[in-house]
Structure formats: C-alpha cells, structure tokens
C-alpha atoms as a PDB file:
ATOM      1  CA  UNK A   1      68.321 103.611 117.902  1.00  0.00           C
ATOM      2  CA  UNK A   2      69.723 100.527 115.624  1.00  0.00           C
ATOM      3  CA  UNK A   3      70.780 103.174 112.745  1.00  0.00           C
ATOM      4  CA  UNK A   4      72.518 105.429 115.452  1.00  0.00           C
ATOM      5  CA  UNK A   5      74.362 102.142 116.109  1.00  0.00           C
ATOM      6  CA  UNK A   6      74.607 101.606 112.540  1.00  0.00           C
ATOM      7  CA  UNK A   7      76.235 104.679 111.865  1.00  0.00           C
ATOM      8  CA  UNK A   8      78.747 104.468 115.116  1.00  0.00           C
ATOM      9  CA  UNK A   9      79.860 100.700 114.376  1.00  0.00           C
ATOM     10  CA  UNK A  10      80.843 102.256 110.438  1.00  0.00           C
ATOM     11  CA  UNK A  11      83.073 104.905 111.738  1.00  0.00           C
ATOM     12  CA  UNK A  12      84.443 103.032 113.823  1.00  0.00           C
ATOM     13  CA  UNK A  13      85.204 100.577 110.941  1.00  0.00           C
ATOM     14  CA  UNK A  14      85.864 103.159 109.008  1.00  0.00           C
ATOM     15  CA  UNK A  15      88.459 104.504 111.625  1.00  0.00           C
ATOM     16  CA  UNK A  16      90.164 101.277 111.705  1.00  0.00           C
ATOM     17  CA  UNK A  17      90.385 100.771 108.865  1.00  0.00           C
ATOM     18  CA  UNK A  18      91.796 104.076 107.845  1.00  0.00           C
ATOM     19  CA  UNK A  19      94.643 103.618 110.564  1.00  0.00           C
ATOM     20  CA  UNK A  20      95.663 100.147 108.900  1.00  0.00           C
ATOM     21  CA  UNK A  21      96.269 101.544 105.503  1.00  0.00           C
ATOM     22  CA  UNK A  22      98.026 104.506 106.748  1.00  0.00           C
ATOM     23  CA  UNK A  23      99.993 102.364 109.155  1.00  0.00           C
ATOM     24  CA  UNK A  24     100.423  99.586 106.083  1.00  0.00           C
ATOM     25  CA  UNK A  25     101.786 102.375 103.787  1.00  0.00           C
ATOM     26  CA  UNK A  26     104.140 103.744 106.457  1.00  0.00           C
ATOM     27  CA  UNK A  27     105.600 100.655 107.147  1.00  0.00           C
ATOM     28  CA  UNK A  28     106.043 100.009 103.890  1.00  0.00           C
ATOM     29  CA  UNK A  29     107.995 102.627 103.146  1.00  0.00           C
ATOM     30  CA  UNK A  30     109.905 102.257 106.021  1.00  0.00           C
ATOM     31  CA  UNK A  31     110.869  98.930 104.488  1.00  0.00           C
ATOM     32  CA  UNK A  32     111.355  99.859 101.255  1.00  0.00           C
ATOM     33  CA  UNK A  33     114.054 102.649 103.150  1.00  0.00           C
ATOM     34  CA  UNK A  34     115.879  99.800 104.682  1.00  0.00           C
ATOM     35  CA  UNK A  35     116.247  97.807 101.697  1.00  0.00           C
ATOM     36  CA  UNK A  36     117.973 100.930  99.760  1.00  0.00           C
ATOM     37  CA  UNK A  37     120.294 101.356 102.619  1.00  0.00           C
ATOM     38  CA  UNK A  38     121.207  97.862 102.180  1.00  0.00           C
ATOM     39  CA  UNK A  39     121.578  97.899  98.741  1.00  0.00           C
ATOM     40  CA  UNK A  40     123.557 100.798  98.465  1.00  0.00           C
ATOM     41  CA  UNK A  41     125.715 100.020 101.227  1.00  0.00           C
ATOM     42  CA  UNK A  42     126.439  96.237  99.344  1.00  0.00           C
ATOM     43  CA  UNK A  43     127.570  98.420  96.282  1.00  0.00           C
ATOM     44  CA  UNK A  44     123.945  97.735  94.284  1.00  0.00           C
ATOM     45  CA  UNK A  45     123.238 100.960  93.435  1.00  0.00           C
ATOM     46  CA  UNK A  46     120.885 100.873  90.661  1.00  0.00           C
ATOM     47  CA  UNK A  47     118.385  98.313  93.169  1.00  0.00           C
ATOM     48  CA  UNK A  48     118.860 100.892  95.764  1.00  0.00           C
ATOM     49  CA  UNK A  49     117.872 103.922  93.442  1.00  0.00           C
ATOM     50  CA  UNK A  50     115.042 101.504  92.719  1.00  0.00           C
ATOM     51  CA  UNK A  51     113.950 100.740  96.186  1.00  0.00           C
ATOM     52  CA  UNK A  52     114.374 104.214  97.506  1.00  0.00           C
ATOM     53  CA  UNK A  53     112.276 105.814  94.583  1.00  0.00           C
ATOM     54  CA  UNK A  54     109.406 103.221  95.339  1.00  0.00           C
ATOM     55  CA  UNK A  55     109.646 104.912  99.045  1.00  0.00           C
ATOM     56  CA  UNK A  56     109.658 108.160  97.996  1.00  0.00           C
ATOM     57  CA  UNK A  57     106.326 107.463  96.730  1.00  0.00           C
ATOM     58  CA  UNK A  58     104.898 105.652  99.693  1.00  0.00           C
ATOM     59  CA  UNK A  59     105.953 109.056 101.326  1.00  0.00           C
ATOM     60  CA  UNK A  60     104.465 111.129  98.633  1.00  0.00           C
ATOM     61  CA  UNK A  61     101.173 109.123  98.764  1.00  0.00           C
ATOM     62  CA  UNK A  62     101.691 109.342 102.704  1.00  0.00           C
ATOM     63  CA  UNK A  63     101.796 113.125 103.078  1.00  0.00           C
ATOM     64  CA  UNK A  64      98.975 113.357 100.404  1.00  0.00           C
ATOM     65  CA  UNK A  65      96.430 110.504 102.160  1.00  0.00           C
ATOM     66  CA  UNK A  66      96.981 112.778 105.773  1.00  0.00           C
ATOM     67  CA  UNK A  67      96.075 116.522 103.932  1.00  0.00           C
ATOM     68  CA  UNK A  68      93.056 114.491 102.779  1.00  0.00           C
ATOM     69  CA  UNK A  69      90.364 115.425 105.266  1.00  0.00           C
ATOM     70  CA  UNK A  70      88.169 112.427 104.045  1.00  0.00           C
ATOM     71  CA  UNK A  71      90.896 110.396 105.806  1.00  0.00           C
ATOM     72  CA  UNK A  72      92.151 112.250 108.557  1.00  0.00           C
ATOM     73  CA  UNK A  73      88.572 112.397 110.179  1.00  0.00           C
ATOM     74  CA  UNK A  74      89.030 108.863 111.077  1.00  0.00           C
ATOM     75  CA  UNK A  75      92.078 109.342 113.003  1.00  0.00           C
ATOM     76  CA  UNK A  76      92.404 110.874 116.378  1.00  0.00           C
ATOM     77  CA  UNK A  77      95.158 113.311 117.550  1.00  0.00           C
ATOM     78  CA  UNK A  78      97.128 110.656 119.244  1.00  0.00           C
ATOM     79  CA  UNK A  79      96.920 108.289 116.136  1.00  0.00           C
ATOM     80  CA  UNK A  80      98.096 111.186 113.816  1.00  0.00           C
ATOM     81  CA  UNK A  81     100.997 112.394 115.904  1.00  0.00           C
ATOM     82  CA  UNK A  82     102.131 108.524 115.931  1.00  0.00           C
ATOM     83  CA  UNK A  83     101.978 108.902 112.195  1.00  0.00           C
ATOM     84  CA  UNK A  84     103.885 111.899 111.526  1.00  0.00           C
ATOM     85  CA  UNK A  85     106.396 110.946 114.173  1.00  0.00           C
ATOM     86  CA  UNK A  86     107.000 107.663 112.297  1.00  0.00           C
ATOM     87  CA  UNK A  87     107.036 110.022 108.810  1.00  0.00           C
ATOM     88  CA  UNK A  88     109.728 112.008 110.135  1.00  0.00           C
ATOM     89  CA  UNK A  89     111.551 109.084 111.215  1.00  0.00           C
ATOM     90  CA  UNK A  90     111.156 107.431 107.195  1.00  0.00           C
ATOM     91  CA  UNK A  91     111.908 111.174 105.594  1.00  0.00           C
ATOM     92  CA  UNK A  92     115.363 110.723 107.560  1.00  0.00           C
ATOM     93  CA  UNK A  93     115.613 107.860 106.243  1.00  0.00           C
ATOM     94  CA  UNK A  94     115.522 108.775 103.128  1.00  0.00           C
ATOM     95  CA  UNK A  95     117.358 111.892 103.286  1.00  0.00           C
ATOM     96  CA  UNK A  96     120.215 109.859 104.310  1.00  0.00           C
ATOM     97  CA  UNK A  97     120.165 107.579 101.548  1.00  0.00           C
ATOM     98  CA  UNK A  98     120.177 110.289  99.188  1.00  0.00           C
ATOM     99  CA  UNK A  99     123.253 111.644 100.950  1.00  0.00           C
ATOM    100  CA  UNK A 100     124.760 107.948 100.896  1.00  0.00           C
ATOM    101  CA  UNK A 101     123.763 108.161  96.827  1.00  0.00           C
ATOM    102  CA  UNK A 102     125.858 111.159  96.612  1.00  0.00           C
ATOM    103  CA  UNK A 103     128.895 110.332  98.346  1.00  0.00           C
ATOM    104  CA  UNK A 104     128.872 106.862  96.292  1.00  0.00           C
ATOM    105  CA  UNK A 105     128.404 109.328  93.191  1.00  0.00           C
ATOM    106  CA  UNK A 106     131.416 111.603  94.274  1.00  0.00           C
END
C-alpha cells in the first residue's frame, strides 16, 4: 500500500512540477515579447531583435516540451488548453513584432 502511495505522491510531483516549468517558460517568453515591443517601439531595434529572438526560442522550446509525451502525461486537458491558449496569445505577440520590425525596416 505505501509504494502505491509512493508512486501517486511522484506523479503528482511530477505533475507539478511539469506545469511550473511549462508555465515558467511561457511566461517567460511572454516577457521577453513585451520587452521587444518596448524596445522597438523606443527606436532600439537591435535590443528588440535581441529580445524577440530569445522568445522565439522560449516558443520553439515551448511547442517542442508539449509534442513531448514524457511531459504532456503530467498535464491534464484543462492545464494544456490553458497552455496553448496562453501560446497563441505569445505567437501574436510575436507575429506583431515582426510586423512592427518590418514597417521600422520599410
């Protein structure tokens, strides 16, 4: 009986833990969004271009962590949906300061 409660007590550490570093990474990136938004907009480009790359790869590493069926065991349906709703929101986010990039460019 103690190892069954073993075992449930680790997932659900496990679990937990999984949905901090996802959620750590998302809000990271959503962060690292804002601060290229700011930069650009206050005419700093290049830290901008800077910040926004480092967010593209919080996304990339996002998208790659939630195919990863190691990971996504230890999140429920409700937990994932609040992800990918929140990755949409930080892929706007960056689409937009790519457009901002280009209109700067132009």
């Amino acid at each position: 009986m103690r190892r069954q409660f073993d075992k449930l007590a680790g997932s659900d550490r496990e679990s937990q833990t999984t949905q901090m570093l996802l959620s750590a990474e998302l809000a990271t990136g959503l962060t690292l969004a804002g601060i290229a938004e700011t930069k650009h907009q206050t005419g700093d480009g290049e830290g901008g271009k800077r910040a926004a790359e480092r967010a593209e790869e919080v996304y990339s590493r996002l998208v790659r962590l939630l195919a990863d069926p190691k990971h996504i065991k230890h999140i429920n349906d409700e937990e994932r949906q609040a992800l990918k709703v929140e990755m949409v929101r930080l892929r706007k986010n960056l689409d937009g300061i790519a457009t901002l990039r280009q209109e700067r460019q132009a």
